[in-house]
N, C-alpha and C. Protein backbone atom coordinates (compact mmCIF):
# COMPACT_ATOMS: atom_id res chain seq x y z
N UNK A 1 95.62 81.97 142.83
CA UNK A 1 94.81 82.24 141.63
C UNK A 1 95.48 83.26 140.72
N UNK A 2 96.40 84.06 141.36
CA UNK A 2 97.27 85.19 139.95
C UNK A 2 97.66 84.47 139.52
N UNK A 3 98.41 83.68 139.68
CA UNK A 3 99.52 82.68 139.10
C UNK A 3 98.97 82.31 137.82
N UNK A 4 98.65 81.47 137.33
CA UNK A 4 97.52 81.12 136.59
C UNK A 4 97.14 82.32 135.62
N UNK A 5 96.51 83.47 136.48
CA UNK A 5 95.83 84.26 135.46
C UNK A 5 97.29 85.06 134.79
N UNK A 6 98.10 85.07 135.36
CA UNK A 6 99.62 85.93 134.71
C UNK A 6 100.09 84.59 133.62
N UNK A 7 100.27 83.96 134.09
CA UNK A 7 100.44 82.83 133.15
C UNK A 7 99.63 83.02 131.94
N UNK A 8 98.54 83.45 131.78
CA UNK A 8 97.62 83.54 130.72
C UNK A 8 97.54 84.57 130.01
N UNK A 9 97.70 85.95 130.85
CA UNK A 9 97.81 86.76 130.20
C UNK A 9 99.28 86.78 129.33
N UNK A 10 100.28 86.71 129.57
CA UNK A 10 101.92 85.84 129.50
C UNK A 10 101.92 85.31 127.69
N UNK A 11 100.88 84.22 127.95
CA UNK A 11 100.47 83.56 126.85
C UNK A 11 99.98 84.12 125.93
N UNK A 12 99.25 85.04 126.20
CA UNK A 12 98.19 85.77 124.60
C UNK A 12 99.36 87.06 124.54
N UNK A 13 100.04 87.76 124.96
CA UNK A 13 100.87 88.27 124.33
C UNK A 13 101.97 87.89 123.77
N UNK A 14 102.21 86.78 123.71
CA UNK A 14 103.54 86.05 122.95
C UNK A 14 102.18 85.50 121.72
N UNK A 15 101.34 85.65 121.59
CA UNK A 15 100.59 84.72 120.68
C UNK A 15 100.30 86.32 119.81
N UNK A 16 100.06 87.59 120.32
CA UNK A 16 99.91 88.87 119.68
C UNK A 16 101.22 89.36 119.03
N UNK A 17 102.31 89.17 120.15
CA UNK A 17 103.49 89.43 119.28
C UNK A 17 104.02 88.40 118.44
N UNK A 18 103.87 87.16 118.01
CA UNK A 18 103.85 86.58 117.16
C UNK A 18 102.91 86.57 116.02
N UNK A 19 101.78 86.94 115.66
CA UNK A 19 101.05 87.52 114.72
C UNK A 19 101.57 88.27 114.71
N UNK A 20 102.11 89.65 115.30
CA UNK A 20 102.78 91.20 114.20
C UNK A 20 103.35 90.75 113.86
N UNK A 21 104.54 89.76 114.39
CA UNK A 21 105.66 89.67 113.47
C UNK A 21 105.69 88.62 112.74
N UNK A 22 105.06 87.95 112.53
CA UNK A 22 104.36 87.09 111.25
C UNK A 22 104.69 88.01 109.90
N UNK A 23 105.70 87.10 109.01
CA UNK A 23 105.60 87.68 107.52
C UNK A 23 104.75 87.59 106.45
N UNK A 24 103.72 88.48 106.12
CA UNK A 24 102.59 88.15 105.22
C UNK A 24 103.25 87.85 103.68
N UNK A 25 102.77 87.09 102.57
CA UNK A 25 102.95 86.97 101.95
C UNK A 25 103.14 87.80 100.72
N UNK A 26 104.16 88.06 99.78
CA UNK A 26 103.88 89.35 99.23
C UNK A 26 103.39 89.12 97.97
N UNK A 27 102.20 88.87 97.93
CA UNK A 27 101.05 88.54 96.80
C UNK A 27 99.69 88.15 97.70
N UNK A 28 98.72 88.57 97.01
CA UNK A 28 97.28 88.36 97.59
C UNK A 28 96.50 87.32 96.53
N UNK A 29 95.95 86.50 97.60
CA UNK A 29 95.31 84.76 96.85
C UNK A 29 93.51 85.87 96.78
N UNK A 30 93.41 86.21 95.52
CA UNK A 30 92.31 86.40 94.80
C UNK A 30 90.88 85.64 95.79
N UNK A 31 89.89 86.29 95.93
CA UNK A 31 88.81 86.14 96.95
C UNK A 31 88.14 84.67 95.69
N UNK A 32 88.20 85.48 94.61
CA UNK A 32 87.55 84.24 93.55
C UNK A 32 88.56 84.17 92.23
N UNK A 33 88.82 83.03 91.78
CA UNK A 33 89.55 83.01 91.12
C UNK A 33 89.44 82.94 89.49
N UNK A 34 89.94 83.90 88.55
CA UNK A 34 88.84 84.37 87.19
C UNK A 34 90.17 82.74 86.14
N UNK A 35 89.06 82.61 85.24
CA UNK A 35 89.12 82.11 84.40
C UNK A 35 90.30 82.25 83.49
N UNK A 36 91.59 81.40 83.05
CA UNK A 36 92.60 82.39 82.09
C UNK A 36 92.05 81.77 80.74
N UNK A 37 93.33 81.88 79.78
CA UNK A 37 92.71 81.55 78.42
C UNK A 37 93.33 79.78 78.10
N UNK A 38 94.43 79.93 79.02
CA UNK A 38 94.63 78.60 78.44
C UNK A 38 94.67 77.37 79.91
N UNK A 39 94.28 76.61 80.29
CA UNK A 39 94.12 76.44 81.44
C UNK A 39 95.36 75.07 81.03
N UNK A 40 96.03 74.75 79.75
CA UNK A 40 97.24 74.06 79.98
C UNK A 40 98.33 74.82 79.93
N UNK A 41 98.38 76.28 80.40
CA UNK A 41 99.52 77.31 80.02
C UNK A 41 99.17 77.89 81.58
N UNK A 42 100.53 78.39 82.16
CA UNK A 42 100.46 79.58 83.46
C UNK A 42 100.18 80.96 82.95
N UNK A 43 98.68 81.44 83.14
CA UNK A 43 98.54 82.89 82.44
C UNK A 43 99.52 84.24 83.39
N UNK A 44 100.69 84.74 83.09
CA UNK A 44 100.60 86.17 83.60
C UNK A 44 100.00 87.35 82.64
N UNK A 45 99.42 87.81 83.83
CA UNK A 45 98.58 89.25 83.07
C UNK A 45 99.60 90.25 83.79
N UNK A 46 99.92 91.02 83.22
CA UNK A 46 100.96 92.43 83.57
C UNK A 46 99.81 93.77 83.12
N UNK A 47 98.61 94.07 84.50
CA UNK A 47 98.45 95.45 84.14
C UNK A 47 99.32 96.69 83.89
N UNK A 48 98.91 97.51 83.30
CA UNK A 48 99.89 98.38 83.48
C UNK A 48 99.12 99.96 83.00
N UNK A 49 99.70 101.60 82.59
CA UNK A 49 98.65 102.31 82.16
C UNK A 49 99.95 103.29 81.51
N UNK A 50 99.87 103.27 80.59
CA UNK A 50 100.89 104.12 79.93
C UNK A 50 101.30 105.76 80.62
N UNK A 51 100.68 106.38 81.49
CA UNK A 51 100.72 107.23 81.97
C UNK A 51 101.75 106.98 83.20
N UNK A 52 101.68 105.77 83.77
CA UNK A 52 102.56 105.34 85.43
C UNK A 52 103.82 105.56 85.13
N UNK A 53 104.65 106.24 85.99
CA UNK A 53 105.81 106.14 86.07
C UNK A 53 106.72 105.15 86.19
N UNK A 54 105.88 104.23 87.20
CA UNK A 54 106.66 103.45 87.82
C UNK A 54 106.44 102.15 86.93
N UNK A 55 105.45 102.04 85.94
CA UNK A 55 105.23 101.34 84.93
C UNK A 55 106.31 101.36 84.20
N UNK A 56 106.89 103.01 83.71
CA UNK A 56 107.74 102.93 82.84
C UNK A 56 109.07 102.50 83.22
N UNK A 57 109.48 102.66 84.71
CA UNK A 57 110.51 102.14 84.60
C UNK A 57 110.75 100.58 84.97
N UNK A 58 109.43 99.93 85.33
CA UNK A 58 109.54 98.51 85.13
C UNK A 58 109.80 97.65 84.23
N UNK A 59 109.49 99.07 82.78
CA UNK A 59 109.03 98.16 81.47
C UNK A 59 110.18 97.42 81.14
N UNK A 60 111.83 97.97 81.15
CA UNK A 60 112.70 97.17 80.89
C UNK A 60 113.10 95.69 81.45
N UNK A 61 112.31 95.50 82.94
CA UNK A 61 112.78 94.21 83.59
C UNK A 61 111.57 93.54 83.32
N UNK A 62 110.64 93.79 83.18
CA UNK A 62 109.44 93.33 82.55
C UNK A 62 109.59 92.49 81.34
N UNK A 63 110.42 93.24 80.02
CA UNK A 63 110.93 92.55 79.00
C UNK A 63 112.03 91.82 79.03
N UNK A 64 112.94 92.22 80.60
CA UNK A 64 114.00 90.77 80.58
C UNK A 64 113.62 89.72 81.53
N UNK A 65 112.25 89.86 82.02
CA UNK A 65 112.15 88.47 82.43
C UNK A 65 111.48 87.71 81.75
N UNK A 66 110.52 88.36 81.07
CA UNK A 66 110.21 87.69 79.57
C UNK A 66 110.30 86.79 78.98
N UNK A 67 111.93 87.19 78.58
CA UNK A 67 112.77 86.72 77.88
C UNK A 67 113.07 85.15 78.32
N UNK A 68 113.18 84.88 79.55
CA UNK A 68 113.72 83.69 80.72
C UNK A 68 112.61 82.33 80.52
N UNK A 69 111.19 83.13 80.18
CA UNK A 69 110.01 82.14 81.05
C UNK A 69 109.82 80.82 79.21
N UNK A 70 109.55 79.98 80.25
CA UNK A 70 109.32 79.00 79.68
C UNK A 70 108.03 78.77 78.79
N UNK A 71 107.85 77.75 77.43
CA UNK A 71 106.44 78.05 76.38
C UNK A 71 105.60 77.98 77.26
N UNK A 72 105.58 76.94 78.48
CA UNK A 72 104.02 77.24 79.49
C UNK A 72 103.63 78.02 80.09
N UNK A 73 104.51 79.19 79.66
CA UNK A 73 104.09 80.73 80.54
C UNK A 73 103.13 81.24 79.05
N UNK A 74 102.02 82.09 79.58
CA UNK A 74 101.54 83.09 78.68
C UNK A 74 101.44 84.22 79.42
N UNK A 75 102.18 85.09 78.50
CA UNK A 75 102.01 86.52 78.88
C UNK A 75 101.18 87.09 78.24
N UNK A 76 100.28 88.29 79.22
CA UNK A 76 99.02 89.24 78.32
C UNK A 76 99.60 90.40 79.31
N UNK A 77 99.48 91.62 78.35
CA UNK A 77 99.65 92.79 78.90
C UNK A 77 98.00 93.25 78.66
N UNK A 78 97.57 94.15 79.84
CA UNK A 78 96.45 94.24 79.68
C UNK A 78 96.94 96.15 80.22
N UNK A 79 95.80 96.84 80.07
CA UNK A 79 95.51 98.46 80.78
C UNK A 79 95.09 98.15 81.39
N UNK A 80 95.36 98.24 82.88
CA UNK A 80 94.41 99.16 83.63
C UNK A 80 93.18 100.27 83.45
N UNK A 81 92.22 100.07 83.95
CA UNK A 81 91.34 101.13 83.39
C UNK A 81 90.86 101.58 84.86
N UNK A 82 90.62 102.69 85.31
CA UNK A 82 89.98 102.86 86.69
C UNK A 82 89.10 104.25 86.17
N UNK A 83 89.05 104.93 85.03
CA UNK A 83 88.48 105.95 85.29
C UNK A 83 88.92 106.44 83.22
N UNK A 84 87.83 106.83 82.78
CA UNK A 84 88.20 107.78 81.46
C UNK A 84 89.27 107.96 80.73
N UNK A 85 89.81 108.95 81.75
CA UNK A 85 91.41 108.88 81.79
C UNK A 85 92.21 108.23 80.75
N UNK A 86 92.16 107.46 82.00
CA UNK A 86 93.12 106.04 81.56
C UNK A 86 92.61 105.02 80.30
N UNK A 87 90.88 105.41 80.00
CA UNK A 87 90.84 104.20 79.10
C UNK A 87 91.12 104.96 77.52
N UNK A 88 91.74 106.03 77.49
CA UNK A 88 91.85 107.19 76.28
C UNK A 88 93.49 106.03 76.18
N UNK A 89 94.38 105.91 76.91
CA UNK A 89 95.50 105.58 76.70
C UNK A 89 95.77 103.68 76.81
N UNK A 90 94.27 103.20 77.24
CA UNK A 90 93.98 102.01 76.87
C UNK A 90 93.57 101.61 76.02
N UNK A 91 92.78 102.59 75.09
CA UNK A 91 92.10 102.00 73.83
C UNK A 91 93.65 102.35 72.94
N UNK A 92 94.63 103.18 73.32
CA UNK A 92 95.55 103.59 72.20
C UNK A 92 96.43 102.14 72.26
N UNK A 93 96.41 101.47 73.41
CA UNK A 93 97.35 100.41 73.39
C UNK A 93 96.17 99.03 72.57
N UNK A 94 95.16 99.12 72.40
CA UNK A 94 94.57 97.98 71.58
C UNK A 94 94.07 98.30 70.40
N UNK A 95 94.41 99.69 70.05
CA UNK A 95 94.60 100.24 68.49
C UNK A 95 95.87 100.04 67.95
N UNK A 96 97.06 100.04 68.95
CA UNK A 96 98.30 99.62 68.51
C UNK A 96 98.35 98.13 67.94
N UNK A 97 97.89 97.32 68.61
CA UNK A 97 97.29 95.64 68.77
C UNK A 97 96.97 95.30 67.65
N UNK A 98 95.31 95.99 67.35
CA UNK A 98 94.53 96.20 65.85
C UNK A 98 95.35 96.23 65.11
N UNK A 99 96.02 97.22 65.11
CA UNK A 99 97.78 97.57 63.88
C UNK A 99 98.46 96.75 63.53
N UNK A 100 98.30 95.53 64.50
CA UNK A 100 99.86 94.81 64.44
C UNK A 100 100.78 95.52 64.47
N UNK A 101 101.05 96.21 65.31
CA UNK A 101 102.39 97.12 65.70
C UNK A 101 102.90 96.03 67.11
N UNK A 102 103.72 96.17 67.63
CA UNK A 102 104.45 95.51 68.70
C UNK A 102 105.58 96.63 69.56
N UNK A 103 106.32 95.48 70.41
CA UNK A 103 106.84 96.02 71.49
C UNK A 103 107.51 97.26 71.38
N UNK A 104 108.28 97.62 70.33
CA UNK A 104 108.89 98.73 69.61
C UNK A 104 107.95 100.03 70.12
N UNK A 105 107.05 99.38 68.75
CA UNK A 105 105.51 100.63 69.46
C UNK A 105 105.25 100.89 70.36
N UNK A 106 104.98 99.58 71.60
CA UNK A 106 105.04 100.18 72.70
C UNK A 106 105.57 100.57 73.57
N UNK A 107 106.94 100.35 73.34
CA UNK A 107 108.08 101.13 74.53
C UNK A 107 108.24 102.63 74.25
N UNK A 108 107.72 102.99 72.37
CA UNK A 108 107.91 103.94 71.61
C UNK A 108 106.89 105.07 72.21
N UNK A 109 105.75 104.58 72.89
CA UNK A 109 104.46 105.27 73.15
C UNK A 109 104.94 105.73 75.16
N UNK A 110 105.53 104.49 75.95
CA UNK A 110 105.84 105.14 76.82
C UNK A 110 106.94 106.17 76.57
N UNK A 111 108.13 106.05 75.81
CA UNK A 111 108.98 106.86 75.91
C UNK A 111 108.36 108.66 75.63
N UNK A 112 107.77 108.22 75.11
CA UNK A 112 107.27 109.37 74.37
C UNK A 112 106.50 110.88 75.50
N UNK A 113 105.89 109.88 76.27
CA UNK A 113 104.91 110.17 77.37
C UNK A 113 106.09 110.49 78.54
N UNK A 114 106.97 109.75 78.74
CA UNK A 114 107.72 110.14 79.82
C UNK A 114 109.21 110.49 80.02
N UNK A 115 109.77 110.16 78.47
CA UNK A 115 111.45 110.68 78.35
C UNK A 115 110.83 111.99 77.31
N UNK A 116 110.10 111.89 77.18
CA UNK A 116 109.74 113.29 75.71
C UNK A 116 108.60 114.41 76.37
N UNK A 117 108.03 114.20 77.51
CA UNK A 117 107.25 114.32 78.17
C UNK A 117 106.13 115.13 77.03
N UNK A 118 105.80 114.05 76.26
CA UNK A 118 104.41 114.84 75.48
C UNK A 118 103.58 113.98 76.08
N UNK A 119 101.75 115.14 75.89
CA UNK A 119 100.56 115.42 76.37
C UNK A 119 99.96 114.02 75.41
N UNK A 120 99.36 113.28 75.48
CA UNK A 120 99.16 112.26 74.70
C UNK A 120 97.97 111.72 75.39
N UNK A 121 96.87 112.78 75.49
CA UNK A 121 95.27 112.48 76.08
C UNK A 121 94.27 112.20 75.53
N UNK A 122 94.44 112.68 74.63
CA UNK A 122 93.09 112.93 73.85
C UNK A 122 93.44 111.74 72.27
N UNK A 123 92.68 111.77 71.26
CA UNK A 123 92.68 110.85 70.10
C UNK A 123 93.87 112.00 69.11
N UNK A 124 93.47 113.28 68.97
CA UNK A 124 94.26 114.19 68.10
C UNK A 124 95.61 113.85 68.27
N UNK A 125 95.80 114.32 69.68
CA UNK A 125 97.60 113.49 69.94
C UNK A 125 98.06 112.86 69.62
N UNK A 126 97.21 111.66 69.80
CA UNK A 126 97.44 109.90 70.08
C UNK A 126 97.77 109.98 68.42
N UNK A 127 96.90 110.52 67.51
CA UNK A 127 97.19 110.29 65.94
C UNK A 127 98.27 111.14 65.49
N UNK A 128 98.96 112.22 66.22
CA UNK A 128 100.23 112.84 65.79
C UNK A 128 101.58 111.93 65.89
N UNK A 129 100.92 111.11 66.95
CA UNK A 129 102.13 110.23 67.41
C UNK A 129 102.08 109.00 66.90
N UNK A 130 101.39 108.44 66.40
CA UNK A 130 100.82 107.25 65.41
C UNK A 130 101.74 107.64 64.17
N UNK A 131 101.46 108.56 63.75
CA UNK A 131 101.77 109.25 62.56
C UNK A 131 103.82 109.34 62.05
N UNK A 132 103.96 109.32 63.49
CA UNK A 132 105.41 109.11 63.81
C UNK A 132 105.68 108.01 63.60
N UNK A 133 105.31 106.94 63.71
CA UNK A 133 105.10 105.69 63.82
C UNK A 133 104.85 105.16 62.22
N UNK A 134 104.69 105.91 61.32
CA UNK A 134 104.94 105.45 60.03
C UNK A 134 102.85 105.07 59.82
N UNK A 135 102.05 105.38 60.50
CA UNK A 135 100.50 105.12 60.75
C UNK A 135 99.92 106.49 60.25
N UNK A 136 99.16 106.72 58.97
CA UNK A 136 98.64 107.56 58.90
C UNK A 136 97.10 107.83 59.50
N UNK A 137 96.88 109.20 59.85
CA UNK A 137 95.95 109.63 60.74
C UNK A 137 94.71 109.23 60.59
N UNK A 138 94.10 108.75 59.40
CA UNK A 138 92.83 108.10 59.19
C UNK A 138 93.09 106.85 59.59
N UNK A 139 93.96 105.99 59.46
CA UNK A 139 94.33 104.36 59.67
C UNK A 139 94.06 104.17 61.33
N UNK A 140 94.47 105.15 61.98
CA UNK A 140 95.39 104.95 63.71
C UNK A 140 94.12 105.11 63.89
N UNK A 141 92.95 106.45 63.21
CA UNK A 141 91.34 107.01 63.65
C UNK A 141 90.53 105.76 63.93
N UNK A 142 90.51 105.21 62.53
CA UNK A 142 89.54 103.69 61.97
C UNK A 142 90.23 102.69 63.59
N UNK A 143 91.07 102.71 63.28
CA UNK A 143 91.50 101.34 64.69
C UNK A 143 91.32 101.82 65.96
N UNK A 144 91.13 103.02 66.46
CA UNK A 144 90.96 103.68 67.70
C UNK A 144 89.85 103.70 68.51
N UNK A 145 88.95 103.62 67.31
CA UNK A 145 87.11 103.38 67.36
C UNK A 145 86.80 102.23 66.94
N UNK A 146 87.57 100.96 66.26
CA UNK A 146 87.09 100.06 65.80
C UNK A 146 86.01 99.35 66.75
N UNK A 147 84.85 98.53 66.64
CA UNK A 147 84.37 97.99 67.08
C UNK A 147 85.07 97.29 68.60
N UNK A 148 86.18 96.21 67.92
CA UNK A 148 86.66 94.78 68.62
C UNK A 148 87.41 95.85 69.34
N UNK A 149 87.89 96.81 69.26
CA UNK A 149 88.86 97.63 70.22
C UNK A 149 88.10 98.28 71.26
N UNK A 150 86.80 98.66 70.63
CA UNK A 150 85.90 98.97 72.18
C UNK A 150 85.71 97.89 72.89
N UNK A 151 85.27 96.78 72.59
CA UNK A 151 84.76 96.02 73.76
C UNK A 151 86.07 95.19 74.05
N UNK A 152 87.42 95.28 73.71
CA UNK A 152 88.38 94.74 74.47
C UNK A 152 89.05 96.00 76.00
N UNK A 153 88.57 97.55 75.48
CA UNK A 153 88.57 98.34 76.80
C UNK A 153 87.61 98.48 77.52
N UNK A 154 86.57 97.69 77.14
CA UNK A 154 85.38 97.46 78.30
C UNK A 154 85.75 96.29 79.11
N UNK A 155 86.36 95.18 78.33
CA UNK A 155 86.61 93.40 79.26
C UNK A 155 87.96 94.27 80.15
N UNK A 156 89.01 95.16 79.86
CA UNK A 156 90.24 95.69 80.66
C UNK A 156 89.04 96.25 81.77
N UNK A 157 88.40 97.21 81.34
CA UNK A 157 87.75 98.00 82.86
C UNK A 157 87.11 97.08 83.74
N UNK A 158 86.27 96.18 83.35
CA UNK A 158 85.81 94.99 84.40
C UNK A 158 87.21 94.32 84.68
N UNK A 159 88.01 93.65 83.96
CA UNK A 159 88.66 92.83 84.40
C UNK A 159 89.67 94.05 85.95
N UNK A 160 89.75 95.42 85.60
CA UNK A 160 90.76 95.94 86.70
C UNK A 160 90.10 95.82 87.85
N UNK A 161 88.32 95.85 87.96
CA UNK A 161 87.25 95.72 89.08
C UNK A 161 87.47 94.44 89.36
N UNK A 162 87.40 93.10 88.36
CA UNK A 162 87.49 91.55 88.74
C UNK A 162 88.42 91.41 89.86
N UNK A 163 89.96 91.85 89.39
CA UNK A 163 91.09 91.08 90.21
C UNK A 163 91.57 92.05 91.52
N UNK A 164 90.67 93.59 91.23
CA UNK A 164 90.47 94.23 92.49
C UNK A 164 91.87 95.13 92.79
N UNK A 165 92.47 95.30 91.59
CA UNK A 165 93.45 96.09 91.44
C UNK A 165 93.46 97.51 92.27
N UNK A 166 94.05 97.87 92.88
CA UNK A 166 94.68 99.44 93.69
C UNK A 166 95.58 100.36 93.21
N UNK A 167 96.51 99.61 92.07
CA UNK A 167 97.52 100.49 91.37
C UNK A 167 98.14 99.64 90.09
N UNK A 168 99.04 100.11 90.03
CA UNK A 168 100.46 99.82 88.72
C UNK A 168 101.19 100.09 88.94
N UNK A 169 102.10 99.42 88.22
CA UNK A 169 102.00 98.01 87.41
C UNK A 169 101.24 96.74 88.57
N UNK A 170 100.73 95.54 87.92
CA UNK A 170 100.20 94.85 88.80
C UNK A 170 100.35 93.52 88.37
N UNK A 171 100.45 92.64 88.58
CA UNK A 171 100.75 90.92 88.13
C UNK A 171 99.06 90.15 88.45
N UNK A 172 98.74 89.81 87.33
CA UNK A 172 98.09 88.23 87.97
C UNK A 172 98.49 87.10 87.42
N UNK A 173 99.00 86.11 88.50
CA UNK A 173 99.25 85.08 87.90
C UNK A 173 98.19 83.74 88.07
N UNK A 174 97.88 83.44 87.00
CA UNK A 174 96.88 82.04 86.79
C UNK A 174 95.73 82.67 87.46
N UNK A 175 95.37 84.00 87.60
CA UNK A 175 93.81 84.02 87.77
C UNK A 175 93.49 84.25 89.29
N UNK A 176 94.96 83.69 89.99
CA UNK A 176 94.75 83.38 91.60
C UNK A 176 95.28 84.28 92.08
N UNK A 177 95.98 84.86 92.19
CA UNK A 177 97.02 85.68 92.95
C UNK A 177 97.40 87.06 92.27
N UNK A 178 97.33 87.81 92.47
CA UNK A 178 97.82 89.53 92.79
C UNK A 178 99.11 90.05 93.19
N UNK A 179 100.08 90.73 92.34
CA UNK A 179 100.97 91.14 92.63
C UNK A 179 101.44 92.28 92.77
N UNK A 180 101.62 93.76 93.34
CA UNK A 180 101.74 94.50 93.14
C UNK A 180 102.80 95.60 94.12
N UNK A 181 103.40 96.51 93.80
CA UNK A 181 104.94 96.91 94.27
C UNK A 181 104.55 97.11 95.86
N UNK A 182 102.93 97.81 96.23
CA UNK A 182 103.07 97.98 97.77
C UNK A 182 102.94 96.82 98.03
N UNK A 183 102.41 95.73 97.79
CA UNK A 183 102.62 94.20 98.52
C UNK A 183 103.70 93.48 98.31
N UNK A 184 104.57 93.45 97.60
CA UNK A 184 105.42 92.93 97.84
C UNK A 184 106.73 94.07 98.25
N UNK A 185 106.69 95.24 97.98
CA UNK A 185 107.30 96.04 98.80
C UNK A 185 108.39 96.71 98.44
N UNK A 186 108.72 96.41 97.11
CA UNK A 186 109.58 97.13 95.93
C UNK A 186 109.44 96.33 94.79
N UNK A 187 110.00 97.08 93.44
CA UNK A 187 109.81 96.50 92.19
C UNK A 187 110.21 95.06 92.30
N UNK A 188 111.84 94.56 93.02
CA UNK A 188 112.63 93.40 93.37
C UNK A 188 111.89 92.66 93.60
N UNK A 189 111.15 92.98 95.09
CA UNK A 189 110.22 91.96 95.72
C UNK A 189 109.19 91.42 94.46
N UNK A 190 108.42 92.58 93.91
CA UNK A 190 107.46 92.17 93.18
C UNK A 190 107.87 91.27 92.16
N UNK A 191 108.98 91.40 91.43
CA UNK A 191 109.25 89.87 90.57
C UNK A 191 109.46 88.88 91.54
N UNK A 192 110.38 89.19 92.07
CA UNK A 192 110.73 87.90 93.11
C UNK A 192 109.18 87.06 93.64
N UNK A 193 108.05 87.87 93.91
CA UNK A 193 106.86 87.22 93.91
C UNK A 193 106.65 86.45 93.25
N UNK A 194 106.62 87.04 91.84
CA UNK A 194 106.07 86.89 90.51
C UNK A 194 107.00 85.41 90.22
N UNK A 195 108.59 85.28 90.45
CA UNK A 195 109.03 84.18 90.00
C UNK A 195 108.78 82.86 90.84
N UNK A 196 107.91 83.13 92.28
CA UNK A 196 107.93 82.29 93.32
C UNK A 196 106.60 81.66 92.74
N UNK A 197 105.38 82.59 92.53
CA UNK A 197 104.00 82.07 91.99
C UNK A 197 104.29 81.12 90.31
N UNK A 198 104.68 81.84 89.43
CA UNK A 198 105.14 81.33 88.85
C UNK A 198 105.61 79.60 88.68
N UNK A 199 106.98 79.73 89.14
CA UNK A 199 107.19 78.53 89.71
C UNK A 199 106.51 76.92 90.33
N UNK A 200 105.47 78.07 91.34
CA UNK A 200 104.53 77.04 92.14
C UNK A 200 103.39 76.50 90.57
N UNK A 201 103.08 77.70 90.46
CA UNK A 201 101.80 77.40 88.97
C UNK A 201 102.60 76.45 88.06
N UNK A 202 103.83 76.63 88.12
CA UNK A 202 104.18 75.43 87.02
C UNK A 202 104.86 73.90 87.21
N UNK A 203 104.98 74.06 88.56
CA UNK A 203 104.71 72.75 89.34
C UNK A 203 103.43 71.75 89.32
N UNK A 204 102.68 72.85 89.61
CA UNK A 204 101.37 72.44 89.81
C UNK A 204 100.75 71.79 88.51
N UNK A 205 100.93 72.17 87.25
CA UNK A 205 100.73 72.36 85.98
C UNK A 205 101.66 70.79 85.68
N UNK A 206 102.61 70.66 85.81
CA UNK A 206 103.24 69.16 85.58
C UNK A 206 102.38 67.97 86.31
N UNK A 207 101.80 68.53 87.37
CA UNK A 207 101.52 67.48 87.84
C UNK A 207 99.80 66.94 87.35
């Protein structure tokens, strides 16, 4: 009768040490999957929060992979919002928007924050630095508070609760899947995710 029971026990530890060492996937399949805008286009959403470091130094490979993806990709950069904070430097990125200002502006707004290391918290700031920007201080005020600019940093703060975000920078692609540097396990990995989902979404999308 050991025989048997060693045999078994034998068995569930080759079945335990094969689950640890099982490679999890480095992206998480969304519990429910949100709605994008174009459901004949692959949506990536790139959270991000002008304050992250590690945001800023993604931003350059961010804009060269960009560059690569095909018209059935749509890209949306969205803020992160988790707290006040952050939505002071989220509403500044959809007052930039309001502006019609672009990428310039916004690489112009991280640099600013983290190669210039200015304080850029509050609205007073945010309009000194607007102001740099060729935006005078009543113009950058009016778009900062505009109506459509509040309730696009209210849809960012639900949407960072929707897809269940933990940090930044963060990927969603098509609504389904979650990308972010501790899951996939460096910046590398995290595109390399990003070009694998990708890919699959636009497979899927031909067919």
């Amino acid at each position: 009768m050991r025989v048997p029971l060693l045999k078994s026990l034998f068995a569930l530890l080759l079945g335990v040490l094969a689950v640890g060492g099982a490679t999890a996937e480095p992206w998480v399949a969304l519990p429910q999957a949100q709605p994008t805008r174009n459901p004949a286009r692959v949506e990536v959403i790139e959270f991000f929060w002008y304050g992250c470091p590690h945001c800023y130094d993604a931003e350059p490979r961010v804009a060269s992979w960009l560059k690569k993806q095909p018209a059935e990709v749509e890209f949306v950069r969205m803020p992160a919002i988790f707290n006040p904070r952050w939505a002071v430097l989220g509403r500044a990125y959809y007052a930039m928007q309001h502006l019609k200002l672009g990428d310039k502006e916004h690489r112009a707004l991280f640099d600013a924050i983290h190669r210039d290391r200015k304080n850029l918290n509050d609205e007073a700031s945010l309009a000194e630095f607007f102001a740099t920007l060729g935006v005078p201080a009543e113009t950058f005020r009016a778009a900062f508070n505009d109506f459509d600019v509040d309730g696009k940093v209210r849809r960012a703060n639900q949407m960072t609760s929707a897809y269940g975000l933990e940090g930044v920078p963060a990927f969603i692609v098509n609504g389904k899947y979650r990308i972010d540097g501790t899951i996939a396990g460096s910046e590398a990995g995290m595109f390399e995710a990003l070009d694998q989902l990708v890919a699959q979404e636009l497979s899927s999308l031909k067919k």
